[in-house]
Protein backbone atom coordinates (compact mmCIF):
# COMPACT_ATOMS: atom_id res chain seq x y z
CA UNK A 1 12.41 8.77 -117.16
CA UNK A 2 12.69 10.25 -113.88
CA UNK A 3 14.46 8.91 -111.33
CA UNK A 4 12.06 7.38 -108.40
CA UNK A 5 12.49 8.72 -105.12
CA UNK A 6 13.17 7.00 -101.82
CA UNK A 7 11.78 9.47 -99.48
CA UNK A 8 8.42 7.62 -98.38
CA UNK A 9 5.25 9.51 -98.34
CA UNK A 10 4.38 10.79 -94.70
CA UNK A 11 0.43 9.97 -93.64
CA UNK A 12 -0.87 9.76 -90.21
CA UNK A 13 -1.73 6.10 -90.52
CA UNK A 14 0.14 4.83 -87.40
CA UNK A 15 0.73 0.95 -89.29
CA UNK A 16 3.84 2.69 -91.26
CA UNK A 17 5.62 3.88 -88.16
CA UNK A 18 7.41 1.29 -86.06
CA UNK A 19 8.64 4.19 -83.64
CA UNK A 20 10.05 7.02 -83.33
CA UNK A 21 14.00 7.02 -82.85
CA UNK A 22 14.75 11.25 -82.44
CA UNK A 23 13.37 14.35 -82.18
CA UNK A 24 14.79 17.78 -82.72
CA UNK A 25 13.24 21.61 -83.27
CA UNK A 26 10.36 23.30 -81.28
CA UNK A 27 12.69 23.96 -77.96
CA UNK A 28 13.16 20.24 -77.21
CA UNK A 29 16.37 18.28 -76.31
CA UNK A 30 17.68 15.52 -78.44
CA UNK A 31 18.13 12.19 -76.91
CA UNK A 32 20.91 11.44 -78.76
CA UNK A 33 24.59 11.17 -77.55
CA UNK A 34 26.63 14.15 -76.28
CA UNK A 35 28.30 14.50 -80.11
CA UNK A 36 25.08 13.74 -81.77
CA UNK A 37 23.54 16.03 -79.71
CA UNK A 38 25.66 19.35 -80.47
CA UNK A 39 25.29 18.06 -84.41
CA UNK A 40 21.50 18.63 -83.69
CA UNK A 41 21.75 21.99 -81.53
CA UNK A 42 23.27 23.50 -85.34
CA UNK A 43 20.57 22.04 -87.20
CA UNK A 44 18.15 23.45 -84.73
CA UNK A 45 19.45 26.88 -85.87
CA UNK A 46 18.94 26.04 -89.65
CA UNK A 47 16.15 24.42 -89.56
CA UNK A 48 13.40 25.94 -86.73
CA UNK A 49 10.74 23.15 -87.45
CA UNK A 50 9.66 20.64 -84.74
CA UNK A 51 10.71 17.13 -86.26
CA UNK A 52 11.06 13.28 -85.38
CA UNK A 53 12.93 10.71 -86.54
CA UNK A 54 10.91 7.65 -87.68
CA UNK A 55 11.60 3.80 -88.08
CA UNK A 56 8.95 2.64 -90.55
CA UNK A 57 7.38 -1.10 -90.00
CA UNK A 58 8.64 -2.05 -94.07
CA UNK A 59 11.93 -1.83 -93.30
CA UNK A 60 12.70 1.69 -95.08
CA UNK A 61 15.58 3.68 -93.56
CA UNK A 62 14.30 6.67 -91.31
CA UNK A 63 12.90 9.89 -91.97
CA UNK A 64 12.28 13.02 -90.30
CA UNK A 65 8.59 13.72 -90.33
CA UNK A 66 7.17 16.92 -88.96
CA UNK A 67 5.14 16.81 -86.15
CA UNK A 68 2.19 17.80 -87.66
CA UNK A 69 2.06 14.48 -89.12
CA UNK A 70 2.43 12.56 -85.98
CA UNK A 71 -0.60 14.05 -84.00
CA UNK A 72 -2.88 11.60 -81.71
CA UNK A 73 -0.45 8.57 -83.15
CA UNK A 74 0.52 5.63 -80.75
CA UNK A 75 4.05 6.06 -81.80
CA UNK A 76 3.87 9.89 -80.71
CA UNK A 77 1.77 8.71 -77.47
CA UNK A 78 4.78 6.06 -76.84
CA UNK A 79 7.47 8.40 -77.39
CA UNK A 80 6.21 11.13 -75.01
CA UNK A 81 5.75 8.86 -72.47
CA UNK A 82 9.14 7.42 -72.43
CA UNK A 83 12.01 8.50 -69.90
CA UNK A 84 15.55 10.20 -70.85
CA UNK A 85 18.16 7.53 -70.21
CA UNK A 86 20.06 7.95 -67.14
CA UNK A 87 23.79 8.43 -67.58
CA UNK A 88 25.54 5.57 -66.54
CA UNK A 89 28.69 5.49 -64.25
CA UNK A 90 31.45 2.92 -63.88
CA UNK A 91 34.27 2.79 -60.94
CA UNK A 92 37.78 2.42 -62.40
CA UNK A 93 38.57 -1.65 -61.85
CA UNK A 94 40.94 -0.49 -58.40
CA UNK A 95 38.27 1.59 -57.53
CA UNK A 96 35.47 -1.47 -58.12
CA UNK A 97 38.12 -4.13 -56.21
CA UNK A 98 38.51 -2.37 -53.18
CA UNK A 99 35.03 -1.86 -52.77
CA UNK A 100 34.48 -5.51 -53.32
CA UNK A 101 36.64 -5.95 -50.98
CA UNK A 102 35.44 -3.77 -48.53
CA UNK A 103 31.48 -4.84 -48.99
CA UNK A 104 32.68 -8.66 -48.69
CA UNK A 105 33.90 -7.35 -45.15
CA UNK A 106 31.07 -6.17 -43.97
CA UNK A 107 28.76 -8.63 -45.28
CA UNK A 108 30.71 -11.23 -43.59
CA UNK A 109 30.87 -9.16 -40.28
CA UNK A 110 26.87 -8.66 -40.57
CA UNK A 111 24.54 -11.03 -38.69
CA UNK A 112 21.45 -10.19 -40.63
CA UNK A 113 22.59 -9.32 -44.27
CA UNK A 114 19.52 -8.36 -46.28
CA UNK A 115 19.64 -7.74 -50.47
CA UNK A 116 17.09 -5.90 -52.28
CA UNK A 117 17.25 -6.26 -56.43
CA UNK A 118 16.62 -4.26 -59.29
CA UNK A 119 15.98 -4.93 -62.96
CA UNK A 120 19.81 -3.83 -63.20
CA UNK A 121 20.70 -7.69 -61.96
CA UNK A 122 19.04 -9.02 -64.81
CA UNK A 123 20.45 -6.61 -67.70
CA UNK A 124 22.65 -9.27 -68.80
CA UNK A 125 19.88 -11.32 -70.20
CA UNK A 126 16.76 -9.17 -70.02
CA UNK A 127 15.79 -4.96 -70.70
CA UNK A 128 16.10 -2.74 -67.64
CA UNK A 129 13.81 -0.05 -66.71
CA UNK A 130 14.82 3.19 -66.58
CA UNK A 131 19.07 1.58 -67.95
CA UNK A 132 20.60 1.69 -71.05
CA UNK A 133 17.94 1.67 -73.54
CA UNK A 134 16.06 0.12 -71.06
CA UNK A 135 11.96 -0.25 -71.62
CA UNK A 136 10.83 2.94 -69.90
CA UNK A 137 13.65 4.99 -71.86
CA UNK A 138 13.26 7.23 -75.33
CA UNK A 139 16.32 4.16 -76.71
CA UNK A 140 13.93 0.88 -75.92
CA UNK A 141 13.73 0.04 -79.27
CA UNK A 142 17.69 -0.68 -79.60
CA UNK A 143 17.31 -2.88 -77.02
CA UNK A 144 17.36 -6.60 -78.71
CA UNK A 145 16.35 -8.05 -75.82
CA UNK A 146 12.93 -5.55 -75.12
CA UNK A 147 11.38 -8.84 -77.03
CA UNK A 148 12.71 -11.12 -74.95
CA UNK A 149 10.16 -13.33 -73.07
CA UNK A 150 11.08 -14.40 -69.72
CA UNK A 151 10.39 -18.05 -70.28
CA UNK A 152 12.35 -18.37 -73.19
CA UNK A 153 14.95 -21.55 -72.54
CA UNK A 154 17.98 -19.24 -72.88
CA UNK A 155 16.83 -16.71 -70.25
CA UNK A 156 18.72 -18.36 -67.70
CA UNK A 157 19.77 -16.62 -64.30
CA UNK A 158 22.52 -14.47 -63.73
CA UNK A 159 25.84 -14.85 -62.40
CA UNK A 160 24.79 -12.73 -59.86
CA UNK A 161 21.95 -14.58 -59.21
CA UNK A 162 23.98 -17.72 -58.71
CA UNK A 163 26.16 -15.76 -56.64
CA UNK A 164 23.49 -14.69 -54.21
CA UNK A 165 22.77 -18.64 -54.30
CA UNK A 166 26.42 -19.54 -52.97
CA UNK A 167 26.22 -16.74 -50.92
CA UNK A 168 23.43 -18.01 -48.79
CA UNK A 169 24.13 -21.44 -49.06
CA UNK A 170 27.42 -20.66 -46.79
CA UNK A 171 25.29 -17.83 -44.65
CA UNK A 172 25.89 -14.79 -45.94
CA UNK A 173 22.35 -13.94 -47.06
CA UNK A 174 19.62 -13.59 -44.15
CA UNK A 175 16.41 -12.63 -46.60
CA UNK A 176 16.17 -11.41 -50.21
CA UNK A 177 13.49 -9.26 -51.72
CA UNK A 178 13.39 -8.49 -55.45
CA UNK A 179 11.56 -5.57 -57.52
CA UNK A 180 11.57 -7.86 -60.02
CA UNK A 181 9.04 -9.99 -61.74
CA UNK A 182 11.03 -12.06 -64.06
CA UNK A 183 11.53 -15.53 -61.88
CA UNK A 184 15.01 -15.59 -61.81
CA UNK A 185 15.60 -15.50 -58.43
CA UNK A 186 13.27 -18.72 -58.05
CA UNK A 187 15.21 -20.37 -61.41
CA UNK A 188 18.25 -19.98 -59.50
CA UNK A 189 16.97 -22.12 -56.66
CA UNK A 190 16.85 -19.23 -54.23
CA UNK A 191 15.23 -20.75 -51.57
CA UNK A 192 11.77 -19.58 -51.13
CA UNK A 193 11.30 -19.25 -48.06
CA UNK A 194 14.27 -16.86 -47.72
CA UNK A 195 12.62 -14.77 -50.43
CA UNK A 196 9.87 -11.87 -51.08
CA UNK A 197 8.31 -10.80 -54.79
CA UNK A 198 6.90 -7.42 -54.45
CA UNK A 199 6.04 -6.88 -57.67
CA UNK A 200 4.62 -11.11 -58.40
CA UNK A 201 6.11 -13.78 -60.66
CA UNK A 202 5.32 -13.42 -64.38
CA UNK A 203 5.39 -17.61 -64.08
CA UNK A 204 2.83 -17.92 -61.25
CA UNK A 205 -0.77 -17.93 -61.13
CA UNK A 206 -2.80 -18.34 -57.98
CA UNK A 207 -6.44 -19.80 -57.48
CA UNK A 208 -8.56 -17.20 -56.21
CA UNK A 209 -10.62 -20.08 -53.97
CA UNK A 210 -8.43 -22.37 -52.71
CA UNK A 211 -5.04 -20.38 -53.01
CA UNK A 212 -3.26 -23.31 -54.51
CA UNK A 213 -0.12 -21.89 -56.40
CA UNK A 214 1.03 -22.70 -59.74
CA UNK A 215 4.33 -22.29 -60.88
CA UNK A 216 4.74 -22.46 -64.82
CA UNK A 217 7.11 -23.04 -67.61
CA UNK A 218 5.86 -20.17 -69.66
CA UNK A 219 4.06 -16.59 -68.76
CA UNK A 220 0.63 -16.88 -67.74
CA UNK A 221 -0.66 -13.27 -67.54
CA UNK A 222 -3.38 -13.10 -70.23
CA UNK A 223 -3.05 -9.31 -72.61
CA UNK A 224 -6.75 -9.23 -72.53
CA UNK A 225 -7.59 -10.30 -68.94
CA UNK A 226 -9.60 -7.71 -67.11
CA UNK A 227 -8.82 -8.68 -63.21
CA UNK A 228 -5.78 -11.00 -63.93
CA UNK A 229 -7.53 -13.89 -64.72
CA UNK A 230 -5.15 -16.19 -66.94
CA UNK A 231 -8.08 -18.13 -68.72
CA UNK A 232 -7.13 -21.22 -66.63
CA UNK A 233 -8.73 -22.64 -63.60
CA UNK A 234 -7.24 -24.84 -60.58
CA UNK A 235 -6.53 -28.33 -60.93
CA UNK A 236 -7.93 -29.07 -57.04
CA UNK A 237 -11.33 -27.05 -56.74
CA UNK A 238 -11.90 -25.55 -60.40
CA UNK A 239 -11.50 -21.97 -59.47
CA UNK A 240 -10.54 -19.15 -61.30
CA UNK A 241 -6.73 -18.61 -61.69
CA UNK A 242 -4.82 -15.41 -62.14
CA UNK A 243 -1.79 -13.67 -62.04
CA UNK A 244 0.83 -12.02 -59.31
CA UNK A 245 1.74 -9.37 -61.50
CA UNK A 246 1.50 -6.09 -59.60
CA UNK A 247 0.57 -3.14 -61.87
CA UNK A 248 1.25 0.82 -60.98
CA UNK A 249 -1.57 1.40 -58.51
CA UNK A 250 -2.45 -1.70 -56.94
CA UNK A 251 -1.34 -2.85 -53.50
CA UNK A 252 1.40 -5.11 -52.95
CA UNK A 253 0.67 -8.41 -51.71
CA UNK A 254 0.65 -8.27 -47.95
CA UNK A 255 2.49 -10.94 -46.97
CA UNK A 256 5.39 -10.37 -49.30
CA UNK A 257 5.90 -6.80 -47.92
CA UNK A 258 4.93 -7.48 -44.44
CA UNK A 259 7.83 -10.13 -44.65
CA UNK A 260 10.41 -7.66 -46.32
CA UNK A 261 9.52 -5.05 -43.97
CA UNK A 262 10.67 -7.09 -40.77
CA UNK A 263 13.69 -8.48 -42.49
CA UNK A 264 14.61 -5.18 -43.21
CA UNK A 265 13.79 -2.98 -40.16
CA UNK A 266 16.01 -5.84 -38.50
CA UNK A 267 18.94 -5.89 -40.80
CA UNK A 268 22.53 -4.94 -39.31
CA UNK A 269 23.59 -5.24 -43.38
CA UNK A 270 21.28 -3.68 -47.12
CA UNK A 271 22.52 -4.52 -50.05
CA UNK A 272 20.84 -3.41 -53.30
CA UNK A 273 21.71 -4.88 -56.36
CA UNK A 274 20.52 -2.91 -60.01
CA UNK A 275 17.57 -0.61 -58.65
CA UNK A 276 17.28 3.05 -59.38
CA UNK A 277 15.27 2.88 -56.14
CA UNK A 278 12.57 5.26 -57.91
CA UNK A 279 9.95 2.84 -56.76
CA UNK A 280 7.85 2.71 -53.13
CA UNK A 281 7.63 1.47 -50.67
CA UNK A 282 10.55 -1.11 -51.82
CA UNK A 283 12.84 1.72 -51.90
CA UNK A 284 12.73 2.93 -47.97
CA UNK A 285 13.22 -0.88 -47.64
CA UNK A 286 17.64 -0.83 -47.36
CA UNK A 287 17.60 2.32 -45.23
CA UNK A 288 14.26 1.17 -42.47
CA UNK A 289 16.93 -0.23 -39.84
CA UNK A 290 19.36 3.26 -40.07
CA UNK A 291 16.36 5.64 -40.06
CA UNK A 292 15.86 3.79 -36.37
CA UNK A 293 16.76 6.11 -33.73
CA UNK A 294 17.28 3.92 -31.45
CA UNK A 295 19.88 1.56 -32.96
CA UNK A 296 23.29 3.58 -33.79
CA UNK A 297 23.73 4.28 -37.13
CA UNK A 298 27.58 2.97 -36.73
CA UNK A 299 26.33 -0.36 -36.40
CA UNK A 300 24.46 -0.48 -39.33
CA UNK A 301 26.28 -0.85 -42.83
CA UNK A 302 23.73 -0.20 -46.26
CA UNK A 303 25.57 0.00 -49.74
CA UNK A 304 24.07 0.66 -53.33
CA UNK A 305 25.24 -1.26 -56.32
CA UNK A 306 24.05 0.53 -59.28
CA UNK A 307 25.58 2.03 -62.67
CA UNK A 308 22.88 4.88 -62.26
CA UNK A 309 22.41 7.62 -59.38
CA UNK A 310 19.44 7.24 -57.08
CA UNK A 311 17.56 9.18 -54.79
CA UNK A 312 19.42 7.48 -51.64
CA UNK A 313 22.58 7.72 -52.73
CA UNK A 314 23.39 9.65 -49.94
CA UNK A 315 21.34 7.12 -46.89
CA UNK A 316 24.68 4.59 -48.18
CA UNK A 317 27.91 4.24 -46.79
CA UNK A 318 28.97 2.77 -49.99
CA UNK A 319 28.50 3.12 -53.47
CA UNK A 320 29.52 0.90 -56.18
CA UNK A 321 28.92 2.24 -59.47
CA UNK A 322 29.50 -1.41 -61.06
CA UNK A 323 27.82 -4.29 -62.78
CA UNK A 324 25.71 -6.75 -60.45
CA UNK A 325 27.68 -9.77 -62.04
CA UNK A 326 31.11 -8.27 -61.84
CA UNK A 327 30.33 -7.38 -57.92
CA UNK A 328 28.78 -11.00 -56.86
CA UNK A 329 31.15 -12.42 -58.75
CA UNK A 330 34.30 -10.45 -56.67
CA UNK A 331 32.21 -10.82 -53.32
CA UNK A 332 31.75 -14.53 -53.63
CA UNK A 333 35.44 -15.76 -54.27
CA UNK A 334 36.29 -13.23 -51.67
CA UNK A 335 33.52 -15.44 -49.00
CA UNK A 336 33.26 -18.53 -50.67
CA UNK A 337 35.98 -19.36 -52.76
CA UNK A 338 37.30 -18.68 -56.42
CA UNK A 339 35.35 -22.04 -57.68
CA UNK A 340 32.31 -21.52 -56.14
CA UNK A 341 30.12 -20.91 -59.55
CA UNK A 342 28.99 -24.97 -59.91
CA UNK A 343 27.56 -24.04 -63.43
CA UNK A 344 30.56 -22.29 -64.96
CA UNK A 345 32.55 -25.53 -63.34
CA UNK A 346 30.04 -27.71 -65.27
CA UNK A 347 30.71 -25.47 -68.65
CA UNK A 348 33.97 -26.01 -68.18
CA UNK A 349 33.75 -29.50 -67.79
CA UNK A 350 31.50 -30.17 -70.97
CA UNK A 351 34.13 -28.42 -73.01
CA UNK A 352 36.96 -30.14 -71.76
CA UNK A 353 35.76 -33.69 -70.60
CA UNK A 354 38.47 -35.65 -68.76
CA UNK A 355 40.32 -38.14 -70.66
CA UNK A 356 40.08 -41.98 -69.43
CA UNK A 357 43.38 -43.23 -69.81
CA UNK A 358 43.03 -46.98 -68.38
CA UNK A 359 42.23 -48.26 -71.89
CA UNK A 360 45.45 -46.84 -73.37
């Protein structure tokens, strides 16, 4: 009896595929890793054909399929799309302490210290961008967190999130505005008045009437809504509610930016924290007050915290090619003290209650 074969049959029915993980042949580049990369570059030569490397929805390991097979397919249509991951840099830990040390100085010397964040201060508990297999990027689907929702009870802020917390709690944040959508910076108890969302709050919807804001437990964007609406209406007048989301395209709210434009143009001190800075307006935000001609550049410090290169790279007087948490973290024992993280205190505390030793 012959011996069944594991090789699956290819079709163009897109419910097999899961995605696609490779490609090689027909002049493109692999996205694979440097080694990986020159083991494809010799198959290339043997084998001409233009291939890619698919993850099948039943589990089955994956196969090379040509392309042929993959025409006008949502996994082909996703893949295409996707980014190349940008290579990631890290300062040597000297390196990353003295320019800890060094921001912590200047933040505390600033009058007006503004941040601006990035997906990049989340990465610890949800998928970058344009990062490490981040959701933009040809690697998303190694990513265990892409599936993450945002109001799951163990998405919790970061450390850096707390820090930014301590930090302004003891004045060394003036204003914060964040790229991000993922209501961290509120969880953390960032004040709100102190903050700008540029891109909404996946946890907030908004009655189109009365304005009344809601701030949920869960994500209210609806997949099938048409104009945002969430399928709920407001409590007060009945009106429709929807969603703060901002999609490529549409305006960003006015308030928010007219708010992080001030703060900005009048900041002696930018910080950002985990953006690629790929994204405008937000990204002329750090550099608005040196691009003033009137105000000397010397006075004005900006600095870029980011594993990746961006396009302003060279607007900063300092670079830190390190994580958000690791940076916070450094910059807030350096201003506030080495216990100032409450929660890791309470942690702490939990594990190793104190003892009552009047009964003994």
């Amino acid at each position: 009896m012959p011996k069944k074969s594991n090789k699956k049959s290819v079709t163009t029915e897109e419910a097999e595929i899961e995605c696609i993980l490779d490609e090689r042949g027909g002049g493109t580049t692999s996205s694979s890793s440097s080694s990986s990369s020159r083991r494809n570059n010799k198959r290339r030569k043997r084998n001409p054909k233009h291939e890619y490397l698919c993850a099948w929805t039943d589990g089955e390991d994956p196969q090379w399929v040509d392309a042929k097979y993959l025409q006008n397919t949502r996994a082909l249509e996703d893949w295409e799309e996707a980014e190349d991951e940008q290579i990631e840099h890290h300062d040597s830990p000297i390196d990353l302490q003295r320019k800890c040390q060094t921001l912590a100085q200047w933040i505390k010397a600033a009058k007006r210290p503004c941040f601006l964040l990035g997906a990049g201060i989340s990465a610890p508990v949800l998928p970058t961008f344009r990062g490490k297999n981040g959701l933009w990027t040809k690697g998303k689907h190694k990513n265990k967190k892409a599936s993450v929702k945002v109001s799951d009870n163990d998405v919790q802020p970061t450390k850096a999130h707390r820090g930014l917390v301590a930090l302004e709690k003891n004045g060394f944040v003036n204003f914060l505005v964040t790229q991000n959508y993922d209501d961290l910076s509120s969880k953390s108890g960032f004040p709100e008045n102190k903050l700008s969302e540029l891109h909404g709050n996946i946890c907030t919807e908004t009655c189109e009437k009365c304005n009344t804001k809601y701030h949920r437990n869960y994500e209210v964007p609806l997949e099938t809504s048409q104009n945002h609406e969430t399928g709920r209406y407001c409590d007060a007048c009945g009106g429709i509610l929807r969603d703060s989301i901002i999609h490529f395209d549409e305006p960003l709210p006015w308030h928010e930016l007219k708010m992080a434009n001030a703060k900005f143009v009048g900041s002696d001190m930018t910080i950002v924290l985990g953006s690629s800075l790929n994204v405008e307006p937000a990204a002329s935000l750090p550099f608005k007050s040196k691009r003033r001609t009137r105000m000397g550049k010397d006075k004005i410090k900006s600095c870029i915290v980011n594993l990746q290169k961006t396009p302003n790279d060279d607007e900063a007087d300092l670079l830190i090619r390190g994580d958000c948490d690791k940076v916070i973290d450094a910059i807030a024992k350096e201003l506030v003290g080495e216990n100032w993280d409450n929660k890791e205190n309470d942690v702490n505390e939990q594990r190793h209650p104190l003892i009552d030793l009047s009964n003994l």
